[in-house]
Protein backbone atom coordinates (compact mmCIF):
# COMPACT_ATOMS: atom_id res chain seq x y z
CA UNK A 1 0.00 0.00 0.00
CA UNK A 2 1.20 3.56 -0.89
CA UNK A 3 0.22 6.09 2.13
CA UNK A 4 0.07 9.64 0.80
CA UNK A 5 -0.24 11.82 3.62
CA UNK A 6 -1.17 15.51 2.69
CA UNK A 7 -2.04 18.53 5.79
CA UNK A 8 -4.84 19.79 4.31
CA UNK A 9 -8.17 18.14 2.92
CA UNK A 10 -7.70 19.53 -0.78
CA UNK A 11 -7.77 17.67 -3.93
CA UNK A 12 -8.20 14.56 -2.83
CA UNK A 13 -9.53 12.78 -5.82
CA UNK A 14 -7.17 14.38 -8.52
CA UNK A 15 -4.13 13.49 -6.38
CA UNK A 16 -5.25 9.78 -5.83
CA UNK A 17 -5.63 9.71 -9.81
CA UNK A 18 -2.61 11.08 -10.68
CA UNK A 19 -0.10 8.88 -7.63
CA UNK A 20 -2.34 5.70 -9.23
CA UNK A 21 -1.41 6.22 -12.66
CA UNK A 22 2.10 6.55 -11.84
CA UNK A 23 1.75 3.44 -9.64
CA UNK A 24 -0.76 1.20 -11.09
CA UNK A 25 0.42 -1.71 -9.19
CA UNK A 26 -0.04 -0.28 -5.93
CA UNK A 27 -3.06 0.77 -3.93
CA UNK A 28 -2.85 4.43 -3.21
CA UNK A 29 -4.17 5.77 0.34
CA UNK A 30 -4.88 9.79 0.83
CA UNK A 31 -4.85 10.30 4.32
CA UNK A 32 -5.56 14.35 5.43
CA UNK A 33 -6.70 15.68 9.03
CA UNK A 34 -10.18 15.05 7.52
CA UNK A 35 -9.74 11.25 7.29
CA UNK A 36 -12.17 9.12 8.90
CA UNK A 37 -9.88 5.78 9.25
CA UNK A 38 -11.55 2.54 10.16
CA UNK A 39 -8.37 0.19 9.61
CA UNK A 40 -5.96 1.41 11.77
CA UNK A 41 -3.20 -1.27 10.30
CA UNK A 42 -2.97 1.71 8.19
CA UNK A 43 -1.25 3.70 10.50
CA UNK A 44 1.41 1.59 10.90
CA UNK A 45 2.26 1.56 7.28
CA UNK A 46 4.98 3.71 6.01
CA UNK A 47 4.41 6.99 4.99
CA UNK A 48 5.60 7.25 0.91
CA UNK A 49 4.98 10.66 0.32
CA UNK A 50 3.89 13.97 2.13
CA UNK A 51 2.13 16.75 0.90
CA UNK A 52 2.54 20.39 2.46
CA UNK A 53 0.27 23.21 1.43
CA UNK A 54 0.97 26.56 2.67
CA UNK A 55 0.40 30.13 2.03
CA UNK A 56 3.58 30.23 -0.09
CA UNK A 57 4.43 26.93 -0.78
CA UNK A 58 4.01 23.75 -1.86
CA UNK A 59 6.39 21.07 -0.53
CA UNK A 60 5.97 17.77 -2.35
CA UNK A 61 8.10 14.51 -0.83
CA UNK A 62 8.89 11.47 -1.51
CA UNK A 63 10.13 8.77 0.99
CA UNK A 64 11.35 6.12 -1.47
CA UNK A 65 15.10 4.38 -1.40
CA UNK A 66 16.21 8.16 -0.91
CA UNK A 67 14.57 10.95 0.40
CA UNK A 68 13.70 13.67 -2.56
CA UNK A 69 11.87 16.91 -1.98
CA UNK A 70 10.15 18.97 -4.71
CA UNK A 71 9.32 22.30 -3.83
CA UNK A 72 6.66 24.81 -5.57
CA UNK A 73 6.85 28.12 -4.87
CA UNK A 74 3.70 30.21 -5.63
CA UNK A 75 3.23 33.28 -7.88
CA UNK A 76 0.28 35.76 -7.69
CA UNK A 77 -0.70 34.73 -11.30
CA UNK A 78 -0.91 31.06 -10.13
CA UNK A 79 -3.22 31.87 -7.51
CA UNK A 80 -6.41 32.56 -9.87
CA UNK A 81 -5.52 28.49 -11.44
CA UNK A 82 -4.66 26.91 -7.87
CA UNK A 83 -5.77 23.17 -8.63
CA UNK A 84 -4.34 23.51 -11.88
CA UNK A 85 -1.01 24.60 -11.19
CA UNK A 86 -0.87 22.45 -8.08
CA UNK A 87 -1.89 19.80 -10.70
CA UNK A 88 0.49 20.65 -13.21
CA UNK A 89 3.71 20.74 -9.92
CA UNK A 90 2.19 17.26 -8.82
CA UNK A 91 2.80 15.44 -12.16
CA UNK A 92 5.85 17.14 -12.86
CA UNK A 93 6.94 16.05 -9.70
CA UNK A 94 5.82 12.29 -10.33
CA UNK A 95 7.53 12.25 -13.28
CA UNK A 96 10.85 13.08 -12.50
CA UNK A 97 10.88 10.94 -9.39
CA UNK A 98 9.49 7.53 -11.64
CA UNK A 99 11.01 8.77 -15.16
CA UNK A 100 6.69 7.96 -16.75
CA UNK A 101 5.35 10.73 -18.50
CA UNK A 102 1.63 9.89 -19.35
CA UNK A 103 -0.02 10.18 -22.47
CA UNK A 104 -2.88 12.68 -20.82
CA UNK A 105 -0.08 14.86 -18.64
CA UNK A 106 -2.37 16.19 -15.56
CA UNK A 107 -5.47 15.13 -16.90
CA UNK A 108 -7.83 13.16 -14.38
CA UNK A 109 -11.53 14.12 -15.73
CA UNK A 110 -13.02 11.62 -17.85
CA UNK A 111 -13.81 14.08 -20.73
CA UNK A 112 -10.76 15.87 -22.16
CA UNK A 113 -12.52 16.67 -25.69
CA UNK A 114 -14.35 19.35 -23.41
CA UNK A 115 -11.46 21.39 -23.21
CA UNK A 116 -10.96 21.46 -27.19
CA UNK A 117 -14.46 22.00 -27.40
CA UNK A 118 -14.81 24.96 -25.22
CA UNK A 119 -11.66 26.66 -26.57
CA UNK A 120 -13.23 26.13 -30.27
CA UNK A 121 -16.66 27.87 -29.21
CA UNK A 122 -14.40 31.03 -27.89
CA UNK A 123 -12.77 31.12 -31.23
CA UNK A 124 -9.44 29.96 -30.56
CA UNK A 125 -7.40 27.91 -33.17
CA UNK A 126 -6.02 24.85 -33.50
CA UNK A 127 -2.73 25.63 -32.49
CA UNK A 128 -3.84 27.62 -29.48
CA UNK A 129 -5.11 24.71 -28.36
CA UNK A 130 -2.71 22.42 -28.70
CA UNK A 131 -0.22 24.78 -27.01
CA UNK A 132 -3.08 24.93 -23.72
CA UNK A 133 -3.11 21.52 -23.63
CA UNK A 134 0.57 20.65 -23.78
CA UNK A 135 1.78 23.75 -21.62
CA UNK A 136 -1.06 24.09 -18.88
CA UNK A 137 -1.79 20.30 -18.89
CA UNK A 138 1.24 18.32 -20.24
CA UNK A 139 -1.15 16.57 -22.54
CA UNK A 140 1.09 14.79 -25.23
CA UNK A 141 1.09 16.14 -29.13
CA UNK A 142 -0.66 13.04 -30.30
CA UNK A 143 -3.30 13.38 -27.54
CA UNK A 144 -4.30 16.99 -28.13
CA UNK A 145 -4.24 16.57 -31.82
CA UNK A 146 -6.76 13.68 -31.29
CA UNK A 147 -8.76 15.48 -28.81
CA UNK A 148 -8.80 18.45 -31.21
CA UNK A 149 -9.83 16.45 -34.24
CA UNK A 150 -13.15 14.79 -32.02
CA UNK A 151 -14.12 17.73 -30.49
CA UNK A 152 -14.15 19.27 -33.70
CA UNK A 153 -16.21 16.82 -35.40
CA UNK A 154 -18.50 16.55 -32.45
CA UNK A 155 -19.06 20.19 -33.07
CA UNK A 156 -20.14 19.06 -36.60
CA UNK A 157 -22.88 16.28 -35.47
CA UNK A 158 -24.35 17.86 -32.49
CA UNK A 159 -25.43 21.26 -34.47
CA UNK A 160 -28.01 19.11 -36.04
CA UNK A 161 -29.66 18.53 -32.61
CA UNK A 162 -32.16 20.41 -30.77
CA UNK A 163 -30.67 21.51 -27.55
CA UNK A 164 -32.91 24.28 -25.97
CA UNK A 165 -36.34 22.27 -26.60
CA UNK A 166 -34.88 18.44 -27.44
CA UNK A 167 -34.05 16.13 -25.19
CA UNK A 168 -32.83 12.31 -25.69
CA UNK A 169 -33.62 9.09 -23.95
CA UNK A 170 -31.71 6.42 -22.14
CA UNK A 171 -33.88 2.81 -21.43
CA UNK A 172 -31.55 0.54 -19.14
CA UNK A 173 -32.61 -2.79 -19.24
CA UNK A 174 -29.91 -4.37 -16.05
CA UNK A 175 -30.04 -8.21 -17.23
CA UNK A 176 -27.45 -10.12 -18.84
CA UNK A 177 -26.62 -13.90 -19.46
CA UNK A 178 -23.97 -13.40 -17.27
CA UNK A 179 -21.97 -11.02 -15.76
CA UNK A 180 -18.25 -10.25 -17.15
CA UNK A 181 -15.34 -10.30 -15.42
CA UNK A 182 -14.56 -6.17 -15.99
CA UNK A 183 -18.11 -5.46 -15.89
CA UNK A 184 -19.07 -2.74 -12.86
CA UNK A 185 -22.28 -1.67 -14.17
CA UNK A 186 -25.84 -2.84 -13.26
CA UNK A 187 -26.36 -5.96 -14.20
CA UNK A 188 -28.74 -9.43 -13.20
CA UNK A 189 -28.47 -12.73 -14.43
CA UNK A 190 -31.37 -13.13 -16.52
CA UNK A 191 -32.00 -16.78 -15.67
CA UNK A 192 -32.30 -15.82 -11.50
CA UNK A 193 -34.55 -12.81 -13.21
CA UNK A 194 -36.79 -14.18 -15.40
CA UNK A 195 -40.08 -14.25 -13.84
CA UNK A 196 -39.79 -10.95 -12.64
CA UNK A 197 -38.86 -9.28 -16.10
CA UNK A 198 -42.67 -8.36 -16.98
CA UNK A 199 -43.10 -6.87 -13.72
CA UNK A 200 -39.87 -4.84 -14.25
CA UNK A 201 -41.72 -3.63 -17.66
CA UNK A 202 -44.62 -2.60 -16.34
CA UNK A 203 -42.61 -0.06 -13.88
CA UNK A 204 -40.47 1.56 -17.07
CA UNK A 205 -43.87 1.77 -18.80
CA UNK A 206 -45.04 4.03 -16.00
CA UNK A 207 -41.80 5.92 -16.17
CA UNK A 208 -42.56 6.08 -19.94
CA UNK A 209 -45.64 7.52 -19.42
CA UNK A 210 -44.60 10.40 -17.08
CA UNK A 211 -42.02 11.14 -19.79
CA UNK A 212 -43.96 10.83 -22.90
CA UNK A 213 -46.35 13.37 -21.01
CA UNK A 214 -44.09 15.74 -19.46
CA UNK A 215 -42.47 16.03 -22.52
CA UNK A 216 -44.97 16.05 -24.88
CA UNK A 217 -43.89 19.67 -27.04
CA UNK A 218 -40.51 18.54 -26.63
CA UNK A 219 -38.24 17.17 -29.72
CA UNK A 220 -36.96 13.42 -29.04
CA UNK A 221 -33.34 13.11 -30.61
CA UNK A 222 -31.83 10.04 -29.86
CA UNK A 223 -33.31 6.88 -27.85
CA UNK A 224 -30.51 4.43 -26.89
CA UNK A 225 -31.76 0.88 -25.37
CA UNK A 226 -28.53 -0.14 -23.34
CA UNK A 227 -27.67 -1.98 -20.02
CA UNK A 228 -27.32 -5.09 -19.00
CA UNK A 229 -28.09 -6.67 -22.62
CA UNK A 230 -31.48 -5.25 -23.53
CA UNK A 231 -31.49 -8.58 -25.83
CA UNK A 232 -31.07 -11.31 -22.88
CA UNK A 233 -35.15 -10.24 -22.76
CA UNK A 234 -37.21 -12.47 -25.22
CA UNK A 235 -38.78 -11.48 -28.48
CA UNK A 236 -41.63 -11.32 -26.67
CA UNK A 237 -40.51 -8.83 -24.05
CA UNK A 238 -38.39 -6.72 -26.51
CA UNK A 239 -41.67 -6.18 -28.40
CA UNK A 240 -43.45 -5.19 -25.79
CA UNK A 241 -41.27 -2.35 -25.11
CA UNK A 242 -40.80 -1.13 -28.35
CA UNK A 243 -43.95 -1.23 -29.14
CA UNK A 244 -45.14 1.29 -25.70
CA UNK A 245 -41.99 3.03 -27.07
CA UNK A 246 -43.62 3.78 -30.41
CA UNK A 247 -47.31 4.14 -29.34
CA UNK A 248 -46.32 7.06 -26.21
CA UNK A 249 -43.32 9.23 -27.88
CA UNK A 250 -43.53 11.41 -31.20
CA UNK A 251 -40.59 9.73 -33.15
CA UNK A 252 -40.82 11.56 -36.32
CA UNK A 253 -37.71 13.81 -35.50
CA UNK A 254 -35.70 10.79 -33.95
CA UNK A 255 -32.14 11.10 -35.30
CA UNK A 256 -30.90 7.67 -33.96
CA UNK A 257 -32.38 4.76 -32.10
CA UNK A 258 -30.23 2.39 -30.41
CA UNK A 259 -30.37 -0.93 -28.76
CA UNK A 260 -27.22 -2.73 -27.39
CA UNK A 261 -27.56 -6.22 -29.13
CA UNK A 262 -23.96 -6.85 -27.34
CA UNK A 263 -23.79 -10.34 -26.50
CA UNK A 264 -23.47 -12.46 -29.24
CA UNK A 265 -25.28 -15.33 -26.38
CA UNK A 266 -28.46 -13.14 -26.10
CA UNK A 267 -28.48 -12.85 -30.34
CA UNK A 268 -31.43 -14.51 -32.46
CA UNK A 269 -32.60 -13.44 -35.47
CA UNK A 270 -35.95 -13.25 -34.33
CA UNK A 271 -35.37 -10.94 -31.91
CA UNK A 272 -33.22 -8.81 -34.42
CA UNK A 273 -36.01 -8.50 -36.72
CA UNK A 274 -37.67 -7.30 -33.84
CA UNK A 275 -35.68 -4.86 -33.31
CA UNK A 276 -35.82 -3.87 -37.26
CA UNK A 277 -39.44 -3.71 -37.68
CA UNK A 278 -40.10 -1.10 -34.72
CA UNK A 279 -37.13 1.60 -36.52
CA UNK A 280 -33.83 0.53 -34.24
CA UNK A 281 -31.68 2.30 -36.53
CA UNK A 282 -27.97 1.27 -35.07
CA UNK A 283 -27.03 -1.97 -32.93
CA UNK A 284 -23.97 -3.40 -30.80
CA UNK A 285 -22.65 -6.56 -31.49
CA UNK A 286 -19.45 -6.73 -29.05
CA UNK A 287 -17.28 -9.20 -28.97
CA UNK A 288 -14.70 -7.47 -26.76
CA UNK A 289 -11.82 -9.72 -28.32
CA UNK A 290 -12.13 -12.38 -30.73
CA UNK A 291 -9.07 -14.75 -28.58
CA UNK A 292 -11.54 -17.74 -27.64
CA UNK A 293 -9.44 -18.21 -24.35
CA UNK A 294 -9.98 -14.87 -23.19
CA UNK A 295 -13.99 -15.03 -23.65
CA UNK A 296 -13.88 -17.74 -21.47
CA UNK A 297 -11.69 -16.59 -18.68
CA UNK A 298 -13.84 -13.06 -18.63
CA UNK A 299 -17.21 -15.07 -18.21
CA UNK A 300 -18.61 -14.45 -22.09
CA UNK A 301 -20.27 -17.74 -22.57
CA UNK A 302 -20.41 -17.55 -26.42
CA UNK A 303 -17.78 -18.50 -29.11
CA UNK A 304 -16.06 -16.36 -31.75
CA UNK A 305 -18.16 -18.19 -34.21
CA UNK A 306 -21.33 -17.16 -32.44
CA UNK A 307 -20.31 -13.30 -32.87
CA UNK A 308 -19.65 -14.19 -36.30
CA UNK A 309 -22.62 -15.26 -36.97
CA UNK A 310 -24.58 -13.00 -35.07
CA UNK A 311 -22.96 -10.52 -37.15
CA UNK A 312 -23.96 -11.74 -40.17
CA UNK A 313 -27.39 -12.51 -39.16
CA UNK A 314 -28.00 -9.00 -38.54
CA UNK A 315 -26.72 -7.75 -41.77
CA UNK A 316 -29.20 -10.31 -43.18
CA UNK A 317 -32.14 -8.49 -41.42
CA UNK A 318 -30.97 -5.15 -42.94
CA UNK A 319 -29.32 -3.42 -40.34
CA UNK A 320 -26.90 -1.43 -41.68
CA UNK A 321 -25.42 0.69 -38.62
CA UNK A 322 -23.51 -1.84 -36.30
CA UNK A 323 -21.07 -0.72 -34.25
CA UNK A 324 -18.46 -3.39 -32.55
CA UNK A 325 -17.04 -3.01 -28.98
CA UNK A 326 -13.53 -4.11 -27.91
CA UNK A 327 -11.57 -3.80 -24.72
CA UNK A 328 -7.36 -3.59 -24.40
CA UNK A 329 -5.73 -4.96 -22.16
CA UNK A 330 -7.70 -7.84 -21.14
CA UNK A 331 -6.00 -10.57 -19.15
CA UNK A 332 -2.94 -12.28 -21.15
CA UNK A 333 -3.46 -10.48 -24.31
CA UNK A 334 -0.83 -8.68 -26.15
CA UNK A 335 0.05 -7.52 -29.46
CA UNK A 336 -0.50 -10.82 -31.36
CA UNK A 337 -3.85 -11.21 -29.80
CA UNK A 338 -5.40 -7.41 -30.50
CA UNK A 339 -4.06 -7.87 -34.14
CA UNK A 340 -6.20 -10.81 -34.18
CA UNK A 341 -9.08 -9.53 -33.25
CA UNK A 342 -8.58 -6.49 -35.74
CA UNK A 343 -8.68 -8.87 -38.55
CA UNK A 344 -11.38 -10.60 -37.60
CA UNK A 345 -13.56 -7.63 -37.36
CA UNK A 346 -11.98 -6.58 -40.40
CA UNK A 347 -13.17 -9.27 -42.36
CA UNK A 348 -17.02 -8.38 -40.60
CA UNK A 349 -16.74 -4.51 -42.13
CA UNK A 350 -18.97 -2.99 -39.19
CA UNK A 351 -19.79 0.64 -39.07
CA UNK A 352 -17.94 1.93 -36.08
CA UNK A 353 -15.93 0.25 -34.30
CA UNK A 354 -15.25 1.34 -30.15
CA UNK A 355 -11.95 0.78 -28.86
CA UNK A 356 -12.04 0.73 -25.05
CA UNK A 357 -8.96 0.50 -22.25
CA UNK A 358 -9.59 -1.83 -19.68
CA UNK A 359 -10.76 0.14 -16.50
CA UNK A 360 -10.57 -1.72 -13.22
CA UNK A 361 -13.34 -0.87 -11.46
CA UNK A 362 -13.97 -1.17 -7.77
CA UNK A 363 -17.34 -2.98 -8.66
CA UNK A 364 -15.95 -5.52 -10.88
CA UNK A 365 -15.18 -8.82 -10.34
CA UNK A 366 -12.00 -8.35 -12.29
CA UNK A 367 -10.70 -6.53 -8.90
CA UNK A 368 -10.39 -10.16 -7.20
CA UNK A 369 -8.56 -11.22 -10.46
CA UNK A 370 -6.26 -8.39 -10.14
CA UNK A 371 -6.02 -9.56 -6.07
CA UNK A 372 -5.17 -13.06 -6.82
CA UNK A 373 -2.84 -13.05 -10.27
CA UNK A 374 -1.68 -8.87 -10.20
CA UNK A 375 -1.46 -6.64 -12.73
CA UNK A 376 1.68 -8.43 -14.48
CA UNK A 377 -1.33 -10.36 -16.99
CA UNK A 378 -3.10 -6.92 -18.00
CA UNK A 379 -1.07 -4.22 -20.06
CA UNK A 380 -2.46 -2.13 -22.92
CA UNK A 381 0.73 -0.41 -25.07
CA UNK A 382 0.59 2.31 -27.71
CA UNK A 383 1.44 -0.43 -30.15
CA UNK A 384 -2.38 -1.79 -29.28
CA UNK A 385 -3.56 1.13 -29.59
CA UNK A 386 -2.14 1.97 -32.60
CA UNK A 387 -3.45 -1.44 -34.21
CA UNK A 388 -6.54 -0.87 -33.33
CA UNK A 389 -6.42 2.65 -34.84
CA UNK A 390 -4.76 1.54 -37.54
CA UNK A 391 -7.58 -1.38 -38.63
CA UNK A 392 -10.81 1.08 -37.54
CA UNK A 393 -8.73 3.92 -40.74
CA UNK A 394 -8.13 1.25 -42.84
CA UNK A 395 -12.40 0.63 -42.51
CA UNK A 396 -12.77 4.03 -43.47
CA UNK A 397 -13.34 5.20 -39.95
CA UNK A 398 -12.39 8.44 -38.27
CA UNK A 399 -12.30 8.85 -34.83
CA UNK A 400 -15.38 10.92 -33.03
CA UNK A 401 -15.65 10.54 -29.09
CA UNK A 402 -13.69 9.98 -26.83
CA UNK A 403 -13.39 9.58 -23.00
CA UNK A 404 -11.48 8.22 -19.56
CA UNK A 405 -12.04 6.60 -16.97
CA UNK A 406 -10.17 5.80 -13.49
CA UNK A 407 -7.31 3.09 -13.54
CA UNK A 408 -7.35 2.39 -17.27
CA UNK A 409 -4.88 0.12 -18.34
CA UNK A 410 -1.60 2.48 -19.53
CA UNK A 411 -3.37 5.26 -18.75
CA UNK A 412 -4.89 6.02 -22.38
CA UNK A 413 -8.72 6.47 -23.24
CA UNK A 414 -12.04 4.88 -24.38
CA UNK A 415 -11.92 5.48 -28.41
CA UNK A 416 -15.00 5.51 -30.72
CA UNK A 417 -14.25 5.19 -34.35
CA UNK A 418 -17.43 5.43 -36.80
CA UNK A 419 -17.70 5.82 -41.33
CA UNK A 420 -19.32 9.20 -42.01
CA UNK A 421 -22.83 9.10 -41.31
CA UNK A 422 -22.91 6.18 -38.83
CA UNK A 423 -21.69 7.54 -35.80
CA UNK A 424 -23.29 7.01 -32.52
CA UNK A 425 -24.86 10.46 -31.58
CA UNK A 426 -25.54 9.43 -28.23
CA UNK A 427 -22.32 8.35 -27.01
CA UNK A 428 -21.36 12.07 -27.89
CA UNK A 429 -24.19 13.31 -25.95
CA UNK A 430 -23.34 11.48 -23.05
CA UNK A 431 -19.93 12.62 -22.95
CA UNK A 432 -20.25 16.43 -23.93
CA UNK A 433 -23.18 16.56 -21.63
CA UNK A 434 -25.41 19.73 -23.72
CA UNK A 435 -28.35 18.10 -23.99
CA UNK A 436 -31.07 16.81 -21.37
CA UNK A 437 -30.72 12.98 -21.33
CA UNK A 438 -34.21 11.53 -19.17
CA UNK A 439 -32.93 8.15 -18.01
CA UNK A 440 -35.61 5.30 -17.13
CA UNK A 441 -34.99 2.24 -15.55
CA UNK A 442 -32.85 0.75 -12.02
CA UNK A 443 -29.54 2.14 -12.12
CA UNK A 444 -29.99 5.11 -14.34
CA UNK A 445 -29.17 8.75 -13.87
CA UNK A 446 -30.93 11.75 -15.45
CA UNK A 447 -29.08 14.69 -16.69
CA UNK A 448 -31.38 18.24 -17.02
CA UNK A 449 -28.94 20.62 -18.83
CA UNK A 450 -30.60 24.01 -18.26
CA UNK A 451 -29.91 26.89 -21.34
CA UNK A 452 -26.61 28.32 -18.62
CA UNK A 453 -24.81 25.20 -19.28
CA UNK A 454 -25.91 24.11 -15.17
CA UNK A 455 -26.43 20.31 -15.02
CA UNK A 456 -29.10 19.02 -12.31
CA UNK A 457 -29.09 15.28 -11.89
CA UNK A 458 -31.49 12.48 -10.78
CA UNK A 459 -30.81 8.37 -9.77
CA UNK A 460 -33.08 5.42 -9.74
CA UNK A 461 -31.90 2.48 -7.29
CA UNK A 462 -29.83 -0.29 -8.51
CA UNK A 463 -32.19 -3.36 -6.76
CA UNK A 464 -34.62 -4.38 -9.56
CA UNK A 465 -36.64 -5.22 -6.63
CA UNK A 466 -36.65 -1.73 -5.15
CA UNK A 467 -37.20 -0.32 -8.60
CA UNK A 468 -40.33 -2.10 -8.79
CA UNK A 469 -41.41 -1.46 -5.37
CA UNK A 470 -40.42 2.33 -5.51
CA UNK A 471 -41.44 3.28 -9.04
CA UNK A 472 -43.60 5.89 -7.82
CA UNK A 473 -40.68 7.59 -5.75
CA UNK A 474 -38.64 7.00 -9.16
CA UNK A 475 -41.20 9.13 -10.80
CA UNK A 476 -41.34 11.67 -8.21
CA UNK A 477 -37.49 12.36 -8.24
CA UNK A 478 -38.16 13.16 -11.88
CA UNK A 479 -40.79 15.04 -11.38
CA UNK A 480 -38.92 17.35 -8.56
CA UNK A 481 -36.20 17.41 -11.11
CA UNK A 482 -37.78 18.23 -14.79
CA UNK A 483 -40.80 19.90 -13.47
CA UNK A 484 -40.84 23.57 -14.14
């Protein structure tokens, strides 16, 4: 364990993200006068670095094999940019002492297109920001030229979207055949769940309905059907909620509907035509890697063949926007493996193609993975990346949003790559965060984005259960929240 003490209670989040990157192998503790400590083991444990602030300086050590001090000293044009410039001495500071320099400098928010976006709207140029990003956030040259080239093509696809009187909507549907190994998000096995699945309907049809009336002179953008698998429920059941979908919303301005088919397991072609007849417009089929060995080891019961021909069997039914998901730096993979994978999906020709970093997440069960083997198994390199980048171009895709996420594997970013015209204008909503996303179902958050640019936000439990039992609170927080 790495103890970083610090005397004041400042920062706490950006410093843990920043000493983490640096040491990925290690768990990082911030411990400030504030601390509430339950183990106290903890105390016992040596302290590895010490962080001073003070009216006129910063004192940054580190207690390693030799004892090495870094001091800031404070100007008055710092003071107006404190967390930034503390930031920016912090990193700095790291990267001397371990001789890393990361590919997002002092970066720890998960959305570093915003910063090219923002500068764009006040009319600066490319090479203005570029210099912002490398000097005032020791973002690399490769890194602000991508984050330059999304946000600017963001720019492009969200000025055909209605932001003062549109809204989109998210539908979470939190089953799945089973639960993945790096998967932290809300998710039920579908065979424990089964019986309960109508009843969990008939709660996001009432949430439906609030919506669909609430919102009745408002313009619907985007739906996007995600999870979970939204296709572990049965023809049946995916019927049934497209079809309240269609009768209680005014879809004739919809831009993009969604539903993440992901799992090639959940995949029939009945339930694809489905999807087809009620105007799904773009799908998901994810095989995360196409290495049979690691499927298996990260709990995806279904063979490469079976995302193959899932795959297929959707371009059969006429869908003609899929995008494919794959994750870096899964267990054991290297080089070999992701160039595998890349010609595999090759050979499919999908429309976009997402490119994630594995993120270890507190929730996942990959965290007793990491517990029992260690991190030695799970590296992602700029040669991966680069592969992967390298295969989406030569599909005649361009990149167009990007984000981060805490403890990604070497400290890169989540990567969506799309062909003109079939890009996923949610995932670009949901990152750039300028349009009021209404979220319905357990485990989703609502987003009001009011005309200032101030972002109000609402939860619905996790516990399927409690969603069901508490729908009517559900709808209430809504109400409190998009009420006028």
């Amino acid at each position: 364990m790495l103890i970083v003490k610090s005397n004041q209670a400042k920062f706490e989040y950006d410093i843990h993200s920043l000493i983490k990157a640096f040491y990925p192998e290690q768990e990082v503790k911030i411990l400030t006068p504030m601390s509430v400590i339950k183990d106290k083991s903890i105390l016992s444990e040596p302290v590895a670095m010490q962080l001073n602030f003070g009216e006129k300086e910063v004192v940054f050590a580190v207690y390693l094999n030799d004892d090495h001090t870094y001091i800031w000293n404070i100007g008055e044009e710092d003071k107006a940019d404190y967390k930034n410039v503390f930031k920016r001495f912090l990193y700095t500071s790291l990267r001397e002492e371990t001789g890393v320099s990361l590919p997002w400098g002092n970066l720890t928010g998960i959305r570093p297109t915003k910063i090219a976006m923002t500068m764009m709207e006040q009319g600066k140029s490319d090479d203005e920001i570029t210099a912002f990003l490398q000097n005032d956030h020791l973002v690399s040259r490769e890194k602000a030229a991508l984050s330059i080239e999304i946000a600017a093509r963001e720019k492009r696809i969200l000025n055909t979207l209605h932001y003062e009187n549109g809204y989109s909507l998210y539908i979470g549907i939190p089953f799945c055949p089973t639960t993945c190994l790096y998967c932290s998000f809300t998710s039920f096995p579908i065979s424990v769940w089964k019986k309960q699945v109508a009843e969990y309907l008939s709660a996001l049809e009432k949430e439906i309905d609030y919506v669909a009336e609430t919102y009745h002179d408002k313009v619907l953008d985007t739906i996007y059907i995600g999870g979970g698998t939204p296709t572990s429920l049965s023809a049946e059941e995916l019927e049934r909620l497209l079809d309240k979908i269609k009768s209680s919303f005014n879809l004739s301005a919809l831009q993009e509907f969604t539903v993440e088919a992901g799992r090639a397991d959940s995949i029939t072609e009945e339930k694809l035509k489905v999807l087809y007849n009620y105007g799904v417009t773009r799908i998901s089929v994810n095989p995360q890697t196409m290495k049979q060995e690691t499927l298996q080891l990260i709990g995806r019961q279904h063979t490469v063949e079976q995302v193959i021909d899932a795959f297929h069997t959707a371009r059969g039914v006429g869908f003609d926007n899929i995008n494919m998901d794959i994750i870096l730096g899964l267990p054991d993979e290297n080089e070999e493996d992701v160039r595998n994978t890349i010609r595999a999906i090759e050979e499919l020709a999908p429309d976009s193609l997402t490119v994630h970093s594995l993120a270890i997440k507190r929730a996942a069960a990959m965290q007793s993975w990491v517990s029992e083997h260690g991190l030695g198994g799970l590296h992602n390199t700029e040669e991966m990346m680069d592969i992967a980048r390298d295969g989406a171009m030569r599909m005649g895709m361009m990149p167009y949003y990007l984000y981060r996420q805490k403890n990604m594997a070497g400290n890169f970013e989540n990567v969506g790559y799309a062909k003109d015209g079939k890009y996923g204008i949610y995932n670009i909503l949901i990152m750039e965060e300028v349009q009021t996303i209404v979220a319905l179902g357990a485990g989703t958050i609502t987003k009001r984005v009011y005309g200032d640019g101030r972002i109000e936000r609402c939860d619905t439990v996790k516990d399927v259960a409690l969603y069901i039992e508490q729908i009517e609170e559900m709808i209430e927080r809504k109400r409190v929240l998009l009420g006028d």
